[in-house]
Protein backbone atom coordinates (compact mmCIF):
# COMPACT_ATOMS: atom_id res chain seq x y z
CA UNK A 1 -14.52 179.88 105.51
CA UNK A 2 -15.13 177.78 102.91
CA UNK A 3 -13.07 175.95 100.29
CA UNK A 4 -14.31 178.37 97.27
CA UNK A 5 -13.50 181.59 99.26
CA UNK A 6 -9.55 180.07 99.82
CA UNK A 7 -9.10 179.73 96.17
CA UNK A 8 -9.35 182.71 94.61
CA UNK A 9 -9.07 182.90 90.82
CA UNK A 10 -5.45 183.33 89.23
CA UNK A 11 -4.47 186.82 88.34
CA UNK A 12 -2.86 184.74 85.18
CA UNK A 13 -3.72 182.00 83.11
CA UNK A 14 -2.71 178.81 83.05
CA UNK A 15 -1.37 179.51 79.72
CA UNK A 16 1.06 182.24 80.97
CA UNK A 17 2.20 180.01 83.91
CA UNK A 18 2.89 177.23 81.53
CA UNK A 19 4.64 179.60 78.90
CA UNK A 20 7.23 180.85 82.00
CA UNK A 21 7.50 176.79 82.89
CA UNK A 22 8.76 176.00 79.42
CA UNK A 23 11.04 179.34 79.40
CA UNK A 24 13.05 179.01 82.44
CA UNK A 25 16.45 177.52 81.52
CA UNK A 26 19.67 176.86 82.75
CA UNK A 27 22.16 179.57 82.55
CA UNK A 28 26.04 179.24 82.42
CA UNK A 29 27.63 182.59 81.61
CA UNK A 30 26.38 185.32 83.59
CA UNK A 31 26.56 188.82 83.01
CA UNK A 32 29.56 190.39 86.24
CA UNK A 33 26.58 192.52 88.00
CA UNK A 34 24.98 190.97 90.58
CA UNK A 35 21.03 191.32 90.97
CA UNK A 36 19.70 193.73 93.53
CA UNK A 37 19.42 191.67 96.99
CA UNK A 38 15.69 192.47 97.22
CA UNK A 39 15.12 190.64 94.20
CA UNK A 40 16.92 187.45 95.91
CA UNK A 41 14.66 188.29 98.63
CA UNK A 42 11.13 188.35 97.73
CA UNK A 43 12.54 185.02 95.23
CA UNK A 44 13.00 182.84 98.93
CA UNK A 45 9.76 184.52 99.90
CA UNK A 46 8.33 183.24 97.15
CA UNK A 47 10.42 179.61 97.40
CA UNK A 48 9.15 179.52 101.08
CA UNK A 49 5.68 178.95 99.70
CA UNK A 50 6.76 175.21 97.97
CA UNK A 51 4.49 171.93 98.85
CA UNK A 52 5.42 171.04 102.50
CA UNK A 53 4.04 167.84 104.23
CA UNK A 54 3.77 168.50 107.90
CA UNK A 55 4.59 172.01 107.56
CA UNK A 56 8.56 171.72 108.70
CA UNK A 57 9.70 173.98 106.87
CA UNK A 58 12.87 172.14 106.16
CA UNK A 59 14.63 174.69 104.05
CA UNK A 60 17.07 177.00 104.20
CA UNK A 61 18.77 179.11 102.15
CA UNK A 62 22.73 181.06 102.50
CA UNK A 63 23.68 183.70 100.58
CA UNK A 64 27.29 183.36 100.20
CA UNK A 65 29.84 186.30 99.89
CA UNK A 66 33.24 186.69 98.64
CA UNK A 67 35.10 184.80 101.12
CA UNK A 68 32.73 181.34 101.07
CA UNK A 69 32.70 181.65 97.47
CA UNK A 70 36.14 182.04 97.23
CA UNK A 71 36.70 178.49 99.56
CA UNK A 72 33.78 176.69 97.31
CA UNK A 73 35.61 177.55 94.84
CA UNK A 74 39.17 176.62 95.93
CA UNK A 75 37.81 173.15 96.87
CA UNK A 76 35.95 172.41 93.82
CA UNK A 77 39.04 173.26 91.73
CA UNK A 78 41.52 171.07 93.82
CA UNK A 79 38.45 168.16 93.96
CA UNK A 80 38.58 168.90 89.41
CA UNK A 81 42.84 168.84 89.59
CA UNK A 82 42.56 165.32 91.18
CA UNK A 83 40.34 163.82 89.04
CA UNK A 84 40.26 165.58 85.20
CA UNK A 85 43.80 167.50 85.71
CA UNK A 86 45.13 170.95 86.09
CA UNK A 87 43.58 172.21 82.40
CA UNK A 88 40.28 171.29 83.45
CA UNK A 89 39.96 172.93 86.62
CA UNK A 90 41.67 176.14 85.77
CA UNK A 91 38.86 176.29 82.82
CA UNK A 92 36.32 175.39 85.54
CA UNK A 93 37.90 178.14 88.23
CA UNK A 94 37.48 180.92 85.87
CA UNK A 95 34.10 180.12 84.92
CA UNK A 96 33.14 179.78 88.39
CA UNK A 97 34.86 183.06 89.42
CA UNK A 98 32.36 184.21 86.45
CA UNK A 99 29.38 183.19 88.37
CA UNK A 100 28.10 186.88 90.58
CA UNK A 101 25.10 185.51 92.36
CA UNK A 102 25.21 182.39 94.99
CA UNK A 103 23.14 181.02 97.16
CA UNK A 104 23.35 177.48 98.95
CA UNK A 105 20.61 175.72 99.53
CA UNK A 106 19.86 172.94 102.42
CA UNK A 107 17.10 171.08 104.06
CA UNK A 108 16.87 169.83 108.52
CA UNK A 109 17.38 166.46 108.88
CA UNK A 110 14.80 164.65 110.12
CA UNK A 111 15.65 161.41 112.34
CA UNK A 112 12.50 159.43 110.65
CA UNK A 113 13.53 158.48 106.77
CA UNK A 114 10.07 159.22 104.99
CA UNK A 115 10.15 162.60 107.15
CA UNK A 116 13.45 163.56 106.05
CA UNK A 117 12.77 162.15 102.53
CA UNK A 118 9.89 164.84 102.10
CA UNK A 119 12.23 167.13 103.83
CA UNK A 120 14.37 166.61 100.65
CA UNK A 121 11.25 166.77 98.35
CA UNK A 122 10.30 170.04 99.96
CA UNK A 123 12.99 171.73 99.39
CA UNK A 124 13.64 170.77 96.04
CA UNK A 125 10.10 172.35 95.51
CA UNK A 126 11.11 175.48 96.96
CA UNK A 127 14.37 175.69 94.77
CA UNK A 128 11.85 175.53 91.99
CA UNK A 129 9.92 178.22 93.29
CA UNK A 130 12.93 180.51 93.46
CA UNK A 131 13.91 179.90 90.16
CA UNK A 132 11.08 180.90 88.97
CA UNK A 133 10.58 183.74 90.42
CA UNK A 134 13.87 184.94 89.58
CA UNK A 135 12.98 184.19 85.97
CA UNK A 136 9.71 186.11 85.91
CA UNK A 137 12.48 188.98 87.12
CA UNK A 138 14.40 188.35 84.74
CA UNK A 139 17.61 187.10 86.56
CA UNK A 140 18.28 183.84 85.27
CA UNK A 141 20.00 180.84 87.62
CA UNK A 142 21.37 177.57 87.61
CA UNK A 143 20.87 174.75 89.91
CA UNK A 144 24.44 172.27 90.41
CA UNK A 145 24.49 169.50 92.68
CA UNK A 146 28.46 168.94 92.08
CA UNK A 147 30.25 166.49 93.98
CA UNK A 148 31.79 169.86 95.89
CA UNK A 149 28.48 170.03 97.74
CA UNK A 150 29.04 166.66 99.46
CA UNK A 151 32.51 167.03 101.23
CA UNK A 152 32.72 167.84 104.65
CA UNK A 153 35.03 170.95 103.62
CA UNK A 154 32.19 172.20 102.03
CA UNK A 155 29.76 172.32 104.90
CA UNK A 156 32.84 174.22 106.40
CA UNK A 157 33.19 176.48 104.61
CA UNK A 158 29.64 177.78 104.36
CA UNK A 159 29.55 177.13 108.40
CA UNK A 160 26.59 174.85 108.28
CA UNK A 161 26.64 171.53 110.23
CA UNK A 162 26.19 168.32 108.64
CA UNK A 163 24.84 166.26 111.04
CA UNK A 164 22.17 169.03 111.22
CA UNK A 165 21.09 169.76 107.50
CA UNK A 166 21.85 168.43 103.96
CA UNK A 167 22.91 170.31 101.15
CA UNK A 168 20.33 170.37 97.99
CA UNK A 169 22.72 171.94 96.01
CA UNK A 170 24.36 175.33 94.85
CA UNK A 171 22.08 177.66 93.11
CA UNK A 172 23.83 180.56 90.60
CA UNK A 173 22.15 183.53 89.60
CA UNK A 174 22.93 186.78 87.41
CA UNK A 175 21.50 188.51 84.82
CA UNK A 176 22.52 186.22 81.54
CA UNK A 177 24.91 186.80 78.94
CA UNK A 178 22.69 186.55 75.65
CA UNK A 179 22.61 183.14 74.06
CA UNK A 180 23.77 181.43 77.32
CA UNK A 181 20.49 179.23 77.95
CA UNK A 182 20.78 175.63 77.79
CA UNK A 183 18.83 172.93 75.56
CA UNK A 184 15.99 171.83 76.28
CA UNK A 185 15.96 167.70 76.44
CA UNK A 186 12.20 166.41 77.10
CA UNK A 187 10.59 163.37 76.81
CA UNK A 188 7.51 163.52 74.35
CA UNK A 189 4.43 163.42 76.57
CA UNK A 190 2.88 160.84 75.67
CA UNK A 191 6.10 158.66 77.04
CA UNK A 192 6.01 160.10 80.44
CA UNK A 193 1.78 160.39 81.10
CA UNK A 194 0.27 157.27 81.56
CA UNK A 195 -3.07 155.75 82.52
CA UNK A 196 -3.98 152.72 84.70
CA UNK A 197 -7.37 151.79 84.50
């Protein structure tokens, strides 16, 4: 088989995959519904497809329910009471009660650094991927790497073992209360593309 007959032409141009680049955005108030699970499906079939080195497949991805929500939640609002005080993280607890959708996201450690740095890459890749797709469907998402992802508790709580995987982050998704996205902040491109002759 040759390289030609492996790349079939897009069934959209590069113009519409660039317009749904620039539209996806950060979302912070969420509709209460929560998206149909075989939307959330086909979006980690579609994450599945990211850039991989080696093919490990490093990702994985846990849909979490009432009760490890619930727990996330209880530790990220006594982690906010410790260090911004109880106003704060009773304004953070609601909005996070708010949230219908989540998923947590983690990559397999890899013994080798540069293995389980591209591990990392990976699945950051993939997370992009999901998004995405979940855009295009028009459930919009948020990615948060909070400091709630890196205690221990946490890994407990969504009965995943540290020594085994990393966590990439939370990732929220709902259908999005109008007027919700987040600013874009971008770098002009000519201060981010550069040549070396």
């Amino acid at each position: 088989m040759t390289d030609q007959a492996t790349h079939a032409p897009s069934p959209v141009s590069a113009e519409q995959v660039a317009e749904l680049l620039r539209g996806r955005r950060s979302i912070v108030r969420f509709k209460p519904e929560l998206p149909d699970a075989g939307i959330v499906r086909a979006a980690v079939e579609a994450a599945r497809w990211a850039p991989n080195h080696r093919l490990t497949n490093p990702w994985r991805f846990y849909l979490l329910g009432a009760q490890t929500r619930d727990a996330v939640i209880r530790l990220n609002t006594a982690q906010v009471t410790a260090t911004r005080g109880a106003d704060a993280a009773s304004a953070k607890d609601q909005r996070w009660r708010a949230v219908p959708g989540w998923l947590a996201v983690t990559y397999r450690r890899a013994e080798d650094a540069l293995i389980d740095r591209e591990n990392y890459a990976a699945t950051a890749c993939a997370v992009q991927n999901l998004m995405l797709y979940l855009h295009a469907a028009g459930v919009a998402s948020k990615w948060t790497t909070g400091a709630v992802t890196r205690l221990p508790a946490f890994y407990q709580a969504c009965a995943v073992d540290p020594e085994q995987e990393s966590c990439v982050g939370l990732i929220w998704y709902g259908y999005p209360q109008p007027g919700t996205a987040q600013r874009s902040r971008r770098h002009a491109l000519d201060t981010i593309l550069l040549q070396r002759d």
